[in-house]
C-alpha atoms as a PDB file:
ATOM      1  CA  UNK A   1     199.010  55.593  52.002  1.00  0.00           C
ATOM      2  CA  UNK A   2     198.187  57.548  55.205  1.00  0.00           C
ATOM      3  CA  UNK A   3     196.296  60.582  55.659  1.00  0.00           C
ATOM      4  CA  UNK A   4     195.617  63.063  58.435  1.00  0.00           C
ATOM      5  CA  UNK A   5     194.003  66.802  57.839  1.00  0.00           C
ATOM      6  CA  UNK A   6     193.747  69.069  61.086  1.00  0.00           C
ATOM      7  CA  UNK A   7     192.020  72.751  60.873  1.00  0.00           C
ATOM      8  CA  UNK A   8     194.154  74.725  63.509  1.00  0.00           C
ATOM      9  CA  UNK A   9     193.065  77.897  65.417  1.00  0.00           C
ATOM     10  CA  UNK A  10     195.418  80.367  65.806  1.00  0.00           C
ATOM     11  CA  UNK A  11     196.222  79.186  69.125  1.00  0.00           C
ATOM     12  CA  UNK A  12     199.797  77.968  70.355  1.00  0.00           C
ATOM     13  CA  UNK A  13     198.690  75.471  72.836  1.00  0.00           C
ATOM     14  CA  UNK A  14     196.257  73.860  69.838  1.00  0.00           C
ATOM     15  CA  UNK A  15     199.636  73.560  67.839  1.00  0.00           C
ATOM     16  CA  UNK A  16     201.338  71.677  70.158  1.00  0.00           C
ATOM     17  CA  UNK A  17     198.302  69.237  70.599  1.00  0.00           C
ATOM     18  CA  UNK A  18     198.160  68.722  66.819  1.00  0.00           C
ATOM     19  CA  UNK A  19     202.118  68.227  66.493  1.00  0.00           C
ATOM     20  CA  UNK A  20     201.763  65.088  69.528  1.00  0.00           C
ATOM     21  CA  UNK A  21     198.946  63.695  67.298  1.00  0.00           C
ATOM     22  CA  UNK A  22     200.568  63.794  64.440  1.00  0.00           C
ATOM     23  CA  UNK A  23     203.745  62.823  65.814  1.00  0.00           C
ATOM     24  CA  UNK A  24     202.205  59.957  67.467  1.00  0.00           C
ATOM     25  CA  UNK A  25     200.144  58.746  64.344  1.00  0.00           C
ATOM     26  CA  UNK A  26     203.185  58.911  61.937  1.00  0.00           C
ATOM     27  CA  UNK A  27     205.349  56.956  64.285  1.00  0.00           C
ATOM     28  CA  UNK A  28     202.015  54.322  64.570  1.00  0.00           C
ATOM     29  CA  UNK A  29     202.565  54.304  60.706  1.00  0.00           C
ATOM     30  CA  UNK A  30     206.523  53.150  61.175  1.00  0.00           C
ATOM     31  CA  UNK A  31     207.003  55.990  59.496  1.00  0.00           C
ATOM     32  CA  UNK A  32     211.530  56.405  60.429  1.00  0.00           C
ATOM     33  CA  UNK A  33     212.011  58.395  63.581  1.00  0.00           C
ATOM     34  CA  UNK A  34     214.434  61.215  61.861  1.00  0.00           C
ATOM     35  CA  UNK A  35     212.099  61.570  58.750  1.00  0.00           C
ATOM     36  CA  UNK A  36     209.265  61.691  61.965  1.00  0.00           C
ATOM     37  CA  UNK A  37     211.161  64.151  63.472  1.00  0.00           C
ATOM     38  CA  UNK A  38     212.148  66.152  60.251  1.00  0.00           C
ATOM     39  CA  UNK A  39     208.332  66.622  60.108  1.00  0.00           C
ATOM     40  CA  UNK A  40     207.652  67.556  63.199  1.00  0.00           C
ATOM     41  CA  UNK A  41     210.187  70.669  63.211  1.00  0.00           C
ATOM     42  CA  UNK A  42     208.607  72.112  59.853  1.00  0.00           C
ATOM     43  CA  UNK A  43     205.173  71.757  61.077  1.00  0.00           C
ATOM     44  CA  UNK A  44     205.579  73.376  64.362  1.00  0.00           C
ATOM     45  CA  UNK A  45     207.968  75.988  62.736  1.00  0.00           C
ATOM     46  CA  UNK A  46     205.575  77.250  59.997  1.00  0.00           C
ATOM     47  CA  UNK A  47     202.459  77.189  61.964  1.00  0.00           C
ATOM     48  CA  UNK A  48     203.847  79.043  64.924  1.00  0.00           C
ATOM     49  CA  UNK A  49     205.138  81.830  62.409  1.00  0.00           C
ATOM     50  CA  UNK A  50     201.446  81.782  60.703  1.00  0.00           C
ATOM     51  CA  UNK A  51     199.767  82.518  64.335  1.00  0.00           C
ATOM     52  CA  UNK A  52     202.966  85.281  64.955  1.00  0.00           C
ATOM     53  CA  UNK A  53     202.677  87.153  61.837  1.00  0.00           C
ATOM     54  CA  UNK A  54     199.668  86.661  60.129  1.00  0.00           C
ATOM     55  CA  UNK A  55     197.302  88.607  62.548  1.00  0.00           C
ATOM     56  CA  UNK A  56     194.362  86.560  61.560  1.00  0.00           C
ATOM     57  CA  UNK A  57     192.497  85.323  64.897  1.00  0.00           C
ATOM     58  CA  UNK A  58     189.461  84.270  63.895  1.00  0.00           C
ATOM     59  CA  UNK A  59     190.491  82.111  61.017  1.00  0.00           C
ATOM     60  CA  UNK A  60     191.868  78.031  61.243  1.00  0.00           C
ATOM     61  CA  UNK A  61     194.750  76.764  59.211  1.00  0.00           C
ATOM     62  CA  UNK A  62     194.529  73.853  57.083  1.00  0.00           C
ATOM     63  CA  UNK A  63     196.833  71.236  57.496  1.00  0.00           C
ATOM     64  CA  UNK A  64     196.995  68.227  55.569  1.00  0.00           C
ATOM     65  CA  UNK A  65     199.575  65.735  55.344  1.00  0.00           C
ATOM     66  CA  UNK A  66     200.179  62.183  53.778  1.00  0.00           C
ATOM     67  CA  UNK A  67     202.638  59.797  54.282  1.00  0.00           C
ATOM     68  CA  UNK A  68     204.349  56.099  52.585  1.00  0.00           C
ATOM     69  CA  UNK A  69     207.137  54.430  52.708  1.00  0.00           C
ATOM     70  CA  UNK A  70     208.966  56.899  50.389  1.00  0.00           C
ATOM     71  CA  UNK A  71     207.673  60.305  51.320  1.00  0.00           C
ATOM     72  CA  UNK A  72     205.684  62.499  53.752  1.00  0.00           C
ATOM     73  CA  UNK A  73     203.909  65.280  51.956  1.00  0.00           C
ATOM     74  CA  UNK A  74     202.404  68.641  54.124  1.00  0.00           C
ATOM     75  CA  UNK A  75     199.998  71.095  52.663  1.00  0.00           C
ATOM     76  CA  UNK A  76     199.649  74.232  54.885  1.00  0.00           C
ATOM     77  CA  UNK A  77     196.908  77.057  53.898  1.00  0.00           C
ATOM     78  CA  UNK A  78     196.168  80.028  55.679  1.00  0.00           C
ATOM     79  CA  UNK A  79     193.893  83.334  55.246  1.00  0.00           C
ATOM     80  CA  UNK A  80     196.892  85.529  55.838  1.00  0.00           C
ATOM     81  CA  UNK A  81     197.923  88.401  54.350  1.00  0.00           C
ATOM     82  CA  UNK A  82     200.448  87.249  50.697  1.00  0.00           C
ATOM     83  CA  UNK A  83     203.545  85.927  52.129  1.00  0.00           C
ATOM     84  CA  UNK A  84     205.892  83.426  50.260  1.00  0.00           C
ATOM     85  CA  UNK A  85     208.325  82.066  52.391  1.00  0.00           C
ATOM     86  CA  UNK A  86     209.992  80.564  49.240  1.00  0.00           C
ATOM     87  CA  UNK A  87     210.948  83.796  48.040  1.00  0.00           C
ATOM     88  CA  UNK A  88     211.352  85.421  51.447  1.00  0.00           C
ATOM     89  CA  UNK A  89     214.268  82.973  52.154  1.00  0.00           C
ATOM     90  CA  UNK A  90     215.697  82.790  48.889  1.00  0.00           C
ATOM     91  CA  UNK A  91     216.214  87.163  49.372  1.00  0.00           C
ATOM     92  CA  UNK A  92     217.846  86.650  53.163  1.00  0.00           C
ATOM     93  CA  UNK A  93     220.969  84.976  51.266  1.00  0.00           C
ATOM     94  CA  UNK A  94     223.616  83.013  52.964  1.00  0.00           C
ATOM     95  CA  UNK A  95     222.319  82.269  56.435  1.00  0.00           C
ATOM     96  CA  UNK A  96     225.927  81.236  57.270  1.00  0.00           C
ATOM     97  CA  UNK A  97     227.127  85.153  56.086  1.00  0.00           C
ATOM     98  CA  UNK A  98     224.070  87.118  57.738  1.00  0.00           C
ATOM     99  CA  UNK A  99     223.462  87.700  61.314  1.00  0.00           C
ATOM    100  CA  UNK A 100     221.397  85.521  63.085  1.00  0.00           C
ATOM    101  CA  UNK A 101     219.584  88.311  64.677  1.00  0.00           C
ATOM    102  CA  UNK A 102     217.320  88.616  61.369  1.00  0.00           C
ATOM    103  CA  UNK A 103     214.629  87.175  60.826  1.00  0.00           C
ATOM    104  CA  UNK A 104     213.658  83.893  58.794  1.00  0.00           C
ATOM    105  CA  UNK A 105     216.114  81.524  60.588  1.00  0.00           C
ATOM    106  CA  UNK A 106     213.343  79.226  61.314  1.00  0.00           C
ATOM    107  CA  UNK A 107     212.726  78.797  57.488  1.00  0.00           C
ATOM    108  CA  UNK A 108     216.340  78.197  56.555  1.00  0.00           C
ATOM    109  CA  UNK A 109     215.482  75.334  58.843  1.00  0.00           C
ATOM    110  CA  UNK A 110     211.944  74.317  57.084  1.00  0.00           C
ATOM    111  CA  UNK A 111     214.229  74.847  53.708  1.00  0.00           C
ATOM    112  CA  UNK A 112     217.041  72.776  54.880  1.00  0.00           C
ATOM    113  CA  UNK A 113     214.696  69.753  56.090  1.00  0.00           C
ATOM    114  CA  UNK A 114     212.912  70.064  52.531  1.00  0.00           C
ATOM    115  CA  UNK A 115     213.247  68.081  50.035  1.00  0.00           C
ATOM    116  CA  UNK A 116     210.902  70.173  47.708  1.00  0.00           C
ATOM    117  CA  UNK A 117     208.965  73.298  48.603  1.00  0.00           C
ATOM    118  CA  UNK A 118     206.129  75.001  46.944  1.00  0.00           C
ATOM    119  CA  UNK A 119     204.255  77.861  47.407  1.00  0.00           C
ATOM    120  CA  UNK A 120     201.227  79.582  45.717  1.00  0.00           C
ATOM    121  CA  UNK A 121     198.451  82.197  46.749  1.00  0.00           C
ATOM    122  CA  UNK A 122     195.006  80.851  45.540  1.00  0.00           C
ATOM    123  CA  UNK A 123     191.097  82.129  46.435  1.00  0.00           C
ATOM    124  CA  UNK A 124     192.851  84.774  49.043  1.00  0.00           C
ATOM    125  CA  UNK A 125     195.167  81.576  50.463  1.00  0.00           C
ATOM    126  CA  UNK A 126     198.480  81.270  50.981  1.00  0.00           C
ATOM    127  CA  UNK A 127     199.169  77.469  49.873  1.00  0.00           C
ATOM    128  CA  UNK A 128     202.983  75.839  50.862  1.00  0.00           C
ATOM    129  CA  UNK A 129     203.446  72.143  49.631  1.00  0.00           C
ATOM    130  CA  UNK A 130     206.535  70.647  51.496  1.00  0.00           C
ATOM    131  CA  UNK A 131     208.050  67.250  50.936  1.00  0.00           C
ATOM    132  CA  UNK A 132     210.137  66.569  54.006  1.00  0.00           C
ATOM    133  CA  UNK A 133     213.382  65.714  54.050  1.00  0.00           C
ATOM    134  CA  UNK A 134     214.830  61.807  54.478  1.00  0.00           C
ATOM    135  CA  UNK A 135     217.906  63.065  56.909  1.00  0.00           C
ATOM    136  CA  UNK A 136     220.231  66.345  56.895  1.00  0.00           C
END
């Protein structure tokens, strides 16, 4: 089994570091390049919408993923304010009978490259478990 954790600053140019690192160890692992990939998206997604809408600068994100031949598994937490993107997504509707002006297409995408998604709000964190998707 492999594991990585990062703690992530709410910086953009720290999140693209991370995501070559990580990309770059899972592929190391021989981890499949679309399940690689797959990751990738998610990770970037959700922590670039942390650093956009949770307003908390002086705080670091906790990323921890693990990986086999079967699965790769992300935890995300965050000091943000309560949001569940589970349920946030799940009230949008349809994204093929909404605009695509609105808000939360990049989590139909996280959603869509999920096989399972989890969230929870524990000790003032907002926790998302994510097991990524083998292909869309």
């Amino acid at each position: 089994m492999f594991r990585m954790q990062y703690y992530i600053s709410y910086s953009l140019r720290e999140v693209s570091d991370v995501i070559k690192r990580i990309e770059f160890s899972l592929t190391a692992e021989s981890i499949p390049r679309e399940k690689v990939f797959n990751a990738m998206l998610i990770i970037e997604e959700l922590l670039v919408n942390i650093i956009h809408h949770n307003g908390m600068d002086n705080k670091l994100i906790a990323l921890a993923i693990t990986a086999d031949s079967n699965d790769i598994k992300i935890t995300l937490k965050d000091d943000g304010h309560p949001f569940n993107p589970v349920e946030y997504v799940n009230k949008l509707g349809d994204i093929n009978t909404r605009p695509l002006t609105e808000g939360g297409n990049g989590l139909y995408i996280v959603k869509m490259l999920s096989k399972c998604v989890k969230y929870s709000r524990e000790d003032n964190k907002n926790i998302l478990h994510l097991t990524v998707l083998d292909s869309v």
